[in-house]
PDB file of N, CA and C in Angstrom:
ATOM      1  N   UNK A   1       0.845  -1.182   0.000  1.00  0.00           N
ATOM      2  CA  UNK A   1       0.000   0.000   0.000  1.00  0.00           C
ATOM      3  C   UNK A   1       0.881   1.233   0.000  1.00  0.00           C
ATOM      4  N   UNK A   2       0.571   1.976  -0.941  1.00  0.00           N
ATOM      5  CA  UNK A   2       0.778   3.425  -0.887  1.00  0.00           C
ATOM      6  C   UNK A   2       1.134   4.306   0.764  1.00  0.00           C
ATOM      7  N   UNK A   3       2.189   4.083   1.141  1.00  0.00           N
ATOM      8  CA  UNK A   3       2.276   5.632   2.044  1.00  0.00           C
ATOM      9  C   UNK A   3       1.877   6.788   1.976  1.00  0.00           C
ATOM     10  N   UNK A   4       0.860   7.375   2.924  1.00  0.00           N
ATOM     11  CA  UNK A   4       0.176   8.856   2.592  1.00  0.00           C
ATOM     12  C   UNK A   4       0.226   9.368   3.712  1.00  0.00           C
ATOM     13  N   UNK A   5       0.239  10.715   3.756  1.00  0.00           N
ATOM     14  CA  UNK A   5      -0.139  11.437   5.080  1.00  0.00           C
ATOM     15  C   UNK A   5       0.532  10.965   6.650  1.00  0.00           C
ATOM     16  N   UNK A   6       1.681  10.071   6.013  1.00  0.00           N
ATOM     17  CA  UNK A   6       2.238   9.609   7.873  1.00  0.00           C
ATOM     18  C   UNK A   6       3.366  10.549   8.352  1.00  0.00           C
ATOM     19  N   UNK A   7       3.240  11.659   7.885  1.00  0.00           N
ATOM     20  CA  UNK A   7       4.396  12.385   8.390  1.00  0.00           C
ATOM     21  C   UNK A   7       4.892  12.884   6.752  1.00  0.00           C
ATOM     22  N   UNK A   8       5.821  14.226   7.224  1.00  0.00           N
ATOM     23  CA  UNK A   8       6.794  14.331   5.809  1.00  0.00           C
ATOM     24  C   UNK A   8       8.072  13.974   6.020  1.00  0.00           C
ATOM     25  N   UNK A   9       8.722  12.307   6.684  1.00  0.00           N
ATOM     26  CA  UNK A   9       9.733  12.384   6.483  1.00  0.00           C
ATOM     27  C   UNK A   9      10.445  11.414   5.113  1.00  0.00           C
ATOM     28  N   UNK A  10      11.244  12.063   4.618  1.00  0.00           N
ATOM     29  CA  UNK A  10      11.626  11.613   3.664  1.00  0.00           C
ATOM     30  C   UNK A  10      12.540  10.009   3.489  1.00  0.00           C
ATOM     31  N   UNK A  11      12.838   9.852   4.505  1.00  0.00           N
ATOM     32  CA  UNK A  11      13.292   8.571   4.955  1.00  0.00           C
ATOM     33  C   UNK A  11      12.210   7.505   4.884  1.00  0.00           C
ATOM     34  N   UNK A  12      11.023   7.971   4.915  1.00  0.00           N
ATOM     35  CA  UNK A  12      10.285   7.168   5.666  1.00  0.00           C
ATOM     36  C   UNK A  12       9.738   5.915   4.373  1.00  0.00           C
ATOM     37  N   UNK A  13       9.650   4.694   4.571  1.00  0.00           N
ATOM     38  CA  UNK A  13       9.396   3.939   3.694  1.00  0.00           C
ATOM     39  C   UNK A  13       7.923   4.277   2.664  1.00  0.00           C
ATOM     40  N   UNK A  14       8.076   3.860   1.134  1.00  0.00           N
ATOM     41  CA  UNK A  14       6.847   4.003   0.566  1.00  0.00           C
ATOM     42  C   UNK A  14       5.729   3.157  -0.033  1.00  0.00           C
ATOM     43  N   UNK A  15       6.278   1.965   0.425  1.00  0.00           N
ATOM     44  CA  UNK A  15       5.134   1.257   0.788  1.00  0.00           C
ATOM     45  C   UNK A  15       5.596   0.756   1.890  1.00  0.00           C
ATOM     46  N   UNK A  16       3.895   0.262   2.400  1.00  0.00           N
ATOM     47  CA  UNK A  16       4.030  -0.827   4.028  1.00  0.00           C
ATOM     48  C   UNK A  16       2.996  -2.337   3.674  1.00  0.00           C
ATOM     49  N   UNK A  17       3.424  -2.872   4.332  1.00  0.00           N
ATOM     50  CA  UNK A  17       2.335  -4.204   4.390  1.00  0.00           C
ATOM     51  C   UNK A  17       3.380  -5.716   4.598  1.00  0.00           C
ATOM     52  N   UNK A  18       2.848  -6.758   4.328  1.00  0.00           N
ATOM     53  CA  UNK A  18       1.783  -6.963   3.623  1.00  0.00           C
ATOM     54  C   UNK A  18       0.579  -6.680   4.303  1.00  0.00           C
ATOM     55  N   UNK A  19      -0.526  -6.664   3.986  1.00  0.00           N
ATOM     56  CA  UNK A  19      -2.197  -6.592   4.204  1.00  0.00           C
ATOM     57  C   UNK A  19      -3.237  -7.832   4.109  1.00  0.00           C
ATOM     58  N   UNK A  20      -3.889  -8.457   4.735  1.00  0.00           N
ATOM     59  CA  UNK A  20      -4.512  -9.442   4.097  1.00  0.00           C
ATOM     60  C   UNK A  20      -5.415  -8.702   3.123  1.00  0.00           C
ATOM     61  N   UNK A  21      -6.040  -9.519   2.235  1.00  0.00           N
ATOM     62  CA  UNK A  21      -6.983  -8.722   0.999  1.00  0.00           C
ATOM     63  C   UNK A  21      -8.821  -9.250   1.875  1.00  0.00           C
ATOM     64  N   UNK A  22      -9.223  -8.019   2.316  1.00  0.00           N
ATOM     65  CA  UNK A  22     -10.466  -8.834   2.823  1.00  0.00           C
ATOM     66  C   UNK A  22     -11.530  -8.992   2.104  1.00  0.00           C
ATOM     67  N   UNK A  23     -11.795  -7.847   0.881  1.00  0.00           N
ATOM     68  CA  UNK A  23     -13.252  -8.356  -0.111  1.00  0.00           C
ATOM     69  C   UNK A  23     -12.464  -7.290  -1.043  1.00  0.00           C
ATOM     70  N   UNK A  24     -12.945  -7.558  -2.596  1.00  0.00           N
ATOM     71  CA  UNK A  24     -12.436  -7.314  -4.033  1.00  0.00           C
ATOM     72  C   UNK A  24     -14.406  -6.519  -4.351  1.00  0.00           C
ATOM     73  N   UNK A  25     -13.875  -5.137  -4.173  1.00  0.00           N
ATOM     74  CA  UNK A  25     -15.116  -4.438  -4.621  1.00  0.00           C
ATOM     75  C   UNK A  25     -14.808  -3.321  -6.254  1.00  0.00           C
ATOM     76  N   UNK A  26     -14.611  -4.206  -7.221  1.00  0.00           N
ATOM     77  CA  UNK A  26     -14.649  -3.825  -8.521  1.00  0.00           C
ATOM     78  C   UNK A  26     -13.002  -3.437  -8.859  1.00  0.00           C
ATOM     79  N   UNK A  27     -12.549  -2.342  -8.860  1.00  0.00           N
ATOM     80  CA  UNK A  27     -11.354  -2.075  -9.082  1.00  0.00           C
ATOM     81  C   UNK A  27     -10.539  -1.824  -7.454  1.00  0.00           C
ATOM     82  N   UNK A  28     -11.310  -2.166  -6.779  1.00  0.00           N
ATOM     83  CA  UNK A  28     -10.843  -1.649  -5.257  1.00  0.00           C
ATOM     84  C   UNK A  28     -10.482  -2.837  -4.493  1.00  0.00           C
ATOM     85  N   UNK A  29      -9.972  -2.582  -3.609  1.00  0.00           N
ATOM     86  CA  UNK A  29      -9.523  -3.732  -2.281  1.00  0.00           C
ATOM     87  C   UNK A  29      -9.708  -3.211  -1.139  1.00  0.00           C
ATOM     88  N   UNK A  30     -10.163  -4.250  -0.548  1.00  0.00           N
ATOM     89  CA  UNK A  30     -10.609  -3.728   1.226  1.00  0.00           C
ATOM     90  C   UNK A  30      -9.661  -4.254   1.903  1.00  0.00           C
ATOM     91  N   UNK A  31      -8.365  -3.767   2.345  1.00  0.00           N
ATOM     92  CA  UNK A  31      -7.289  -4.442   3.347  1.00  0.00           C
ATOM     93  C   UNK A  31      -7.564  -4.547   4.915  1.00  0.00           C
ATOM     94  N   UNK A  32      -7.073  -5.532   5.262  1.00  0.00           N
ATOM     95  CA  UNK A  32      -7.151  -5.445   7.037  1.00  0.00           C
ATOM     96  C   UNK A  32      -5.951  -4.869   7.282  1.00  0.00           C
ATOM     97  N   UNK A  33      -5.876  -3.396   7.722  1.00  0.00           N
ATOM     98  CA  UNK A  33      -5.448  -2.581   8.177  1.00  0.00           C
ATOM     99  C   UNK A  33      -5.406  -2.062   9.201  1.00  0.00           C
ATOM    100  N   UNK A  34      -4.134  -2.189  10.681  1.00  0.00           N
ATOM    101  CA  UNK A  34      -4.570  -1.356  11.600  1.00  0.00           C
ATOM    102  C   UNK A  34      -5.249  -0.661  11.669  1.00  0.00           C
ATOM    103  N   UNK A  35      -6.067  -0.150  12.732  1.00  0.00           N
ATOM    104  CA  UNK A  35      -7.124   0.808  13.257  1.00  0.00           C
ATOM    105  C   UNK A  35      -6.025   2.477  13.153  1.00  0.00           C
ATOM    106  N   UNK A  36      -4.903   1.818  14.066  1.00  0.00           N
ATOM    107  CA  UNK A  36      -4.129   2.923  14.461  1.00  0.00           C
ATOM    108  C   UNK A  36      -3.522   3.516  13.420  1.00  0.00           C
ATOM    109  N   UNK A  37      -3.698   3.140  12.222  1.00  0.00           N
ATOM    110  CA  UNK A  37      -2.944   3.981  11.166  1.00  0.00           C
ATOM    111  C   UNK A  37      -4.205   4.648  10.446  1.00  0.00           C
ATOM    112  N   UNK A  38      -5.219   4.733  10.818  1.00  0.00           N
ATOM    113  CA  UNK A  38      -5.963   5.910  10.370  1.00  0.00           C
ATOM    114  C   UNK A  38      -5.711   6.227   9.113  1.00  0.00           C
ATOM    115  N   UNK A  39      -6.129   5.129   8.429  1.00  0.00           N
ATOM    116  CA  UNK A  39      -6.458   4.894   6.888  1.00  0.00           C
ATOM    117  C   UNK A  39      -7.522   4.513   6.473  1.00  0.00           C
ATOM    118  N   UNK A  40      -8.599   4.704   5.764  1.00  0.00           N
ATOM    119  CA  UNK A  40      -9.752   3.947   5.032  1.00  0.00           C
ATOM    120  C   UNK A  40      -8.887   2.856   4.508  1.00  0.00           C
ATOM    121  N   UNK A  41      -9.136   1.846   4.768  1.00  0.00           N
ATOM    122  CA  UNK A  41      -9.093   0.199   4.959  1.00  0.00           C
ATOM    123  C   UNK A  41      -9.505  -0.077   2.582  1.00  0.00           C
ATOM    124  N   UNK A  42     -10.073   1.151   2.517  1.00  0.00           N
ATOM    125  CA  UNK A  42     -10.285   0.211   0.782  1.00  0.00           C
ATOM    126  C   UNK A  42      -9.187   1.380   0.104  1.00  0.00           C
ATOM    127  N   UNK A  43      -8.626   0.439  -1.337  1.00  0.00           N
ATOM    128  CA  UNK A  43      -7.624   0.955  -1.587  1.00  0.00           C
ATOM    129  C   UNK A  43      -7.984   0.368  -3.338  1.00  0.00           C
ATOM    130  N   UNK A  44      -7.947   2.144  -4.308  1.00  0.00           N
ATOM    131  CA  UNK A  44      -7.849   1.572  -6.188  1.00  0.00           C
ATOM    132  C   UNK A  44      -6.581   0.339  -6.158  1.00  0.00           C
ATOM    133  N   UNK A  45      -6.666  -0.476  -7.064  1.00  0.00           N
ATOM    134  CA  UNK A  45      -5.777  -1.586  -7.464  1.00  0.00           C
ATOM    135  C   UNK A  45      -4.727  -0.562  -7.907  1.00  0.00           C
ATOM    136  N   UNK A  46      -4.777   0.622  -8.671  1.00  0.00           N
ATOM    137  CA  UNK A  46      -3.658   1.439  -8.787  1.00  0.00           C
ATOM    138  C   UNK A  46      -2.736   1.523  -7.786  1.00  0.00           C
ATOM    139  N   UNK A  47      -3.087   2.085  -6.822  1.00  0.00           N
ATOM    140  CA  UNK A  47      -2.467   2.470  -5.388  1.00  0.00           C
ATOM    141  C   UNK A  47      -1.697   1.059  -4.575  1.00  0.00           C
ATOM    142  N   UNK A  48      -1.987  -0.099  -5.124  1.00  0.00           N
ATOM    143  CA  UNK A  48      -1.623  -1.028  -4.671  1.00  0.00           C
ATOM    144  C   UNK A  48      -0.423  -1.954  -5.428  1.00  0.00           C
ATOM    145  N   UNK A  49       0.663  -2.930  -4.924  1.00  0.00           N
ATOM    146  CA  UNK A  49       1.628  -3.173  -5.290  1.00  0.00           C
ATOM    147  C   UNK A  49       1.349  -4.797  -4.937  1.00  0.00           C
ATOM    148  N   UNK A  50       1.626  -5.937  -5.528  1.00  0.00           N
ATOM    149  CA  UNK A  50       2.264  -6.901  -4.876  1.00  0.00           C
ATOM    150  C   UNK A  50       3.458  -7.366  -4.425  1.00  0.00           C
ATOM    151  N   UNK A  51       3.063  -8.435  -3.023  1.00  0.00           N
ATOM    152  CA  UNK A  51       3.921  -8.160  -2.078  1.00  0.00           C
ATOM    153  C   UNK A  51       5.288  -8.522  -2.678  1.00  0.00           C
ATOM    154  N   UNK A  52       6.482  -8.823  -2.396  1.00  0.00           N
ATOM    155  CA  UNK A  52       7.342  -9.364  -2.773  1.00  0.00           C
ATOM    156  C   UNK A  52       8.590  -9.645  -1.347  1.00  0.00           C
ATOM    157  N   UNK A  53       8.328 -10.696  -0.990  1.00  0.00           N
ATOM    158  CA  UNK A  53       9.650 -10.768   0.393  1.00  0.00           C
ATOM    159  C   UNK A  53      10.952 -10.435  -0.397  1.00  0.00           C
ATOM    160  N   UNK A  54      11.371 -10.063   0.871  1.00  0.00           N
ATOM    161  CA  UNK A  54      12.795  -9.184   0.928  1.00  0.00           C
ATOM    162  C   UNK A  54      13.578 -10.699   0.665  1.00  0.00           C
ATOM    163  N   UNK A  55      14.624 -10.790   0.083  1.00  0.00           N
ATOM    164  CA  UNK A  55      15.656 -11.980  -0.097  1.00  0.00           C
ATOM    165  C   UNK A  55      16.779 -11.152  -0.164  1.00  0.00           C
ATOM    166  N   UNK A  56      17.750 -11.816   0.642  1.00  0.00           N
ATOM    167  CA  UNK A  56      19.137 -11.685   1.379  1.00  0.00           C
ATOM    168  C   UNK A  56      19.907 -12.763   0.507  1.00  0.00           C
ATOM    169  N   UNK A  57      21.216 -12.100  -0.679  1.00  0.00           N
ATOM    170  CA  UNK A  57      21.467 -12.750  -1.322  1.00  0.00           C
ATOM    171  C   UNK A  57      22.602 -13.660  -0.497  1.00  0.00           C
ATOM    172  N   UNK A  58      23.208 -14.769  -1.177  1.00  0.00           N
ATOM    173  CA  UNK A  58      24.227 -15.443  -0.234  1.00  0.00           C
ATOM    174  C   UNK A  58      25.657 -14.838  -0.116  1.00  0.00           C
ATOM    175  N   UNK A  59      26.404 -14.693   0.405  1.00  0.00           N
ATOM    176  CA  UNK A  59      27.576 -13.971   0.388  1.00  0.00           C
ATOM    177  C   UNK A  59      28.592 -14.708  -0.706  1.00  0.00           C
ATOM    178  N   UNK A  60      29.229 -14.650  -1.208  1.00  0.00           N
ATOM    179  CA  UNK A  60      29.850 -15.034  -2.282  1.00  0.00           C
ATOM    180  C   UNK A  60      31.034 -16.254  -1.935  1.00  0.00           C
ATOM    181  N   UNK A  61      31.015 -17.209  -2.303  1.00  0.00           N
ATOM    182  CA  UNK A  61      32.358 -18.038  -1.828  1.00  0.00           C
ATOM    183  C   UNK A  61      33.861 -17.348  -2.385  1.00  0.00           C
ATOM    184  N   UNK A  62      34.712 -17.293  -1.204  1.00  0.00           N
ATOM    185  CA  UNK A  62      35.480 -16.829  -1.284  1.00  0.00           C
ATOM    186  C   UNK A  62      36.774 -18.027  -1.856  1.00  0.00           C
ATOM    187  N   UNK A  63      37.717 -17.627  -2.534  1.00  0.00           N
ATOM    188  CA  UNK A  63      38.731 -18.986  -2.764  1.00  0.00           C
ATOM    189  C   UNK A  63      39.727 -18.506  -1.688  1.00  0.00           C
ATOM    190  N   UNK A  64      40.014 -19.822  -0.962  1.00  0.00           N
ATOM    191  CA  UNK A  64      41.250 -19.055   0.333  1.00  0.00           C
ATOM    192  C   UNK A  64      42.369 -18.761  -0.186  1.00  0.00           C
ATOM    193  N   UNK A  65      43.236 -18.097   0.307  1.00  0.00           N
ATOM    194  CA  UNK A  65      44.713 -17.178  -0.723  1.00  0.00           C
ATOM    195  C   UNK A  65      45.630 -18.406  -0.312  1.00  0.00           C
ATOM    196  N   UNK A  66      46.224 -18.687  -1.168  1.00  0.00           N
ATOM    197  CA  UNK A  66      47.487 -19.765  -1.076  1.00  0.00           C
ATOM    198  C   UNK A  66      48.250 -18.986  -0.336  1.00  0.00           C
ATOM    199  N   UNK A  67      49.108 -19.812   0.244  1.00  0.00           N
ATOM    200  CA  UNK A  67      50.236 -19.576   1.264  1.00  0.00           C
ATOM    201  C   UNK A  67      51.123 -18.829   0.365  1.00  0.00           C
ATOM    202  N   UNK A  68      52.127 -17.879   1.503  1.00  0.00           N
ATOM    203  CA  UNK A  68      53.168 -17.247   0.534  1.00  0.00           C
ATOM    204  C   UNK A  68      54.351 -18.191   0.678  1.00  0.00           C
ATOM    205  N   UNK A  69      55.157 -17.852  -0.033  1.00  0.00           N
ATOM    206  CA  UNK A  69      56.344 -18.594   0.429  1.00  0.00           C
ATOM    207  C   UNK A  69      57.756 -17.585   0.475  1.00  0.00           C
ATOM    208  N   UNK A  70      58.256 -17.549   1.522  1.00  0.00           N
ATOM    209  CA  UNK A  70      59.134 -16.539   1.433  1.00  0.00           C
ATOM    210  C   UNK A  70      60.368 -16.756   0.743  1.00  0.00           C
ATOM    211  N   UNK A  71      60.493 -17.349   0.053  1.00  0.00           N
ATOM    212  CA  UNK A  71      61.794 -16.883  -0.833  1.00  0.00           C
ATOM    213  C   UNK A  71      61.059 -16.983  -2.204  1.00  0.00           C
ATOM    214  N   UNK A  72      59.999 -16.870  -2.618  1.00  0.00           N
ATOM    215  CA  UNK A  72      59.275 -16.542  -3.559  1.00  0.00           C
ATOM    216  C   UNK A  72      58.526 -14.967  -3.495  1.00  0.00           C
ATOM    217  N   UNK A  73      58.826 -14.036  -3.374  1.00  0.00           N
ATOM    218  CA  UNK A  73      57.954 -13.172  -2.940  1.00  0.00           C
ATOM    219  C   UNK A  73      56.642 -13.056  -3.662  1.00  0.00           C
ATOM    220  N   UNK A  74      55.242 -12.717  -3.221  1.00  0.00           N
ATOM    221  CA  UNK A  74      54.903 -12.470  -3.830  1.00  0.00           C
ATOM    222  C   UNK A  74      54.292 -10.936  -5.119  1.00  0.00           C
ATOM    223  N   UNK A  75      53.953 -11.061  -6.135  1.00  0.00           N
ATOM    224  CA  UNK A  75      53.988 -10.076  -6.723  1.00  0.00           C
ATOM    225  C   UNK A  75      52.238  -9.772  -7.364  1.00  0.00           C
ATOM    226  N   UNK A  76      51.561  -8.398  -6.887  1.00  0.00           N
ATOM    227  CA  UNK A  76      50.239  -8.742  -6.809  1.00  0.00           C
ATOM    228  C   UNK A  76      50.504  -7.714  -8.461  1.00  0.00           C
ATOM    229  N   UNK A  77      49.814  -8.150  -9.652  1.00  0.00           N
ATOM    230  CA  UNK A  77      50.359  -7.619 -10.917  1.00  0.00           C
ATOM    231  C   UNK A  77      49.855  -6.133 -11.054  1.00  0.00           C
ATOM    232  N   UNK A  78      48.062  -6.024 -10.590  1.00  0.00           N
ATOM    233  CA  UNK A  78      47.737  -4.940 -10.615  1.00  0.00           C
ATOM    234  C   UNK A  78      48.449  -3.897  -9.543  1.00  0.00           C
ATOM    235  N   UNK A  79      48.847  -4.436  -8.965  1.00  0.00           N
ATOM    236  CA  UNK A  79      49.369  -3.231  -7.962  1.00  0.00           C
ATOM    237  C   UNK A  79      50.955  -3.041  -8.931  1.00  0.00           C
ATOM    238  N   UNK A  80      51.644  -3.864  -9.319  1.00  0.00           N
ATOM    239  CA  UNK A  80      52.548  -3.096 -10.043  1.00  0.00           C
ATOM    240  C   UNK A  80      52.397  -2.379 -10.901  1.00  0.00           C
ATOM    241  N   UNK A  81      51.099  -2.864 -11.791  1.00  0.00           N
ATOM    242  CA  UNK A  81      51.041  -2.200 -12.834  1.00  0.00           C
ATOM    243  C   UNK A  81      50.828  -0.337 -12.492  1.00  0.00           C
ATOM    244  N   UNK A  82      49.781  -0.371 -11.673  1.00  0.00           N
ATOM    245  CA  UNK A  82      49.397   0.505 -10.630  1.00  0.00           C
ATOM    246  C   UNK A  82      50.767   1.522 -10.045  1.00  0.00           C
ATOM    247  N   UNK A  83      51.451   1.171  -9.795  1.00  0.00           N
ATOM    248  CA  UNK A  83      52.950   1.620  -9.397  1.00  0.00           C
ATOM    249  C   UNK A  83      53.963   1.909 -10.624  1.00  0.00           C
ATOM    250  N   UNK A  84      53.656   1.200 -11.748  1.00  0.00           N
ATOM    251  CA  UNK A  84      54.179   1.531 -13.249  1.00  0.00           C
ATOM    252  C   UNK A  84      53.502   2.967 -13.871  1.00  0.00           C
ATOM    253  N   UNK A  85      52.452   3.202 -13.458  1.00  0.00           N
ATOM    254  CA  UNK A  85      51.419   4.210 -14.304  1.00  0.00           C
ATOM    255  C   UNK A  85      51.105   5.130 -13.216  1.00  0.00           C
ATOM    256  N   UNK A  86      51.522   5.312 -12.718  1.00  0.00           N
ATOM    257  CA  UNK A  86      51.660   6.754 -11.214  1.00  0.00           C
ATOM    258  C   UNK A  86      51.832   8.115 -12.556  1.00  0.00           C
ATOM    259  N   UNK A  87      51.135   9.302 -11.510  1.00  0.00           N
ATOM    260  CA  UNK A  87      51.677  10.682 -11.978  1.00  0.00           C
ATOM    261  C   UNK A  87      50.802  10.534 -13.084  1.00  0.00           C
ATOM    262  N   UNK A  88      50.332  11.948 -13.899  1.00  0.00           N
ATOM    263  CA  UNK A  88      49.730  12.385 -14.470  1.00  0.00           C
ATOM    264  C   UNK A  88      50.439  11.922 -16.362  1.00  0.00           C
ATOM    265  N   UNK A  89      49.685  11.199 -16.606  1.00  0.00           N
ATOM    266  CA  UNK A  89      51.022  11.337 -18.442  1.00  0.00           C
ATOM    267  C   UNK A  89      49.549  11.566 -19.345  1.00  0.00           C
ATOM    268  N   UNK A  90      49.730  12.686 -20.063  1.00  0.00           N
ATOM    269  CA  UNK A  90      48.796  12.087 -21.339  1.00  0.00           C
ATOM    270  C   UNK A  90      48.765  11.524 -22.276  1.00  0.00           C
ATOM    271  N   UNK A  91      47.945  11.022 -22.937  1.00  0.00           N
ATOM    272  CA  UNK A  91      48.264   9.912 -24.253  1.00  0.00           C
ATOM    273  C   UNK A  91      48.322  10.868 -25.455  1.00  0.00           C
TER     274      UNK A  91
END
């Protein structure tokens, strides 16, 4: 449902719900809607959204960093390259 009239803060989310749907009166919906939010309870199908749960994607598998070996140093390429191309040059 549409956020209206709950304040002007701009933070504030723009839609809320979900709602159960309690009766389908032509292009309209009658939601069960808190009392305390002092809303008329029917709402145009315009004004209305379906729901969609929030999904929390999985964090990405990481590959673990191979061991260094110290008489191998290691050499990370972008950072040299990075250290090759310092300072301002134009092409």
């Amino acid at each position: 449902t549409a956020v209206t009239n709950l304040g002007a803060n701009k933070l504030a989310p723009r839609f809320i719900g979900p709602f159960k749907v309690l009766k389908v009166i032509g292009d309209a919906y009658t939601l069960d809607i808190p009392t305390a939010m002092h809303l008329h309870p029917t709402f145009y199908v315009g004004r209305l959204k379906p729901y969609v749960p929030a999904t929390i994607p999985a964090p990405e598998a990481q590959s673990p960093r191979p061991a260094r070996n110290p008489s191998h140093p290691a050499v990370d390429v972008d950072a040299e390259s990075a250290l090759l191309t310092r300072g301002r040059r134009r092409a």
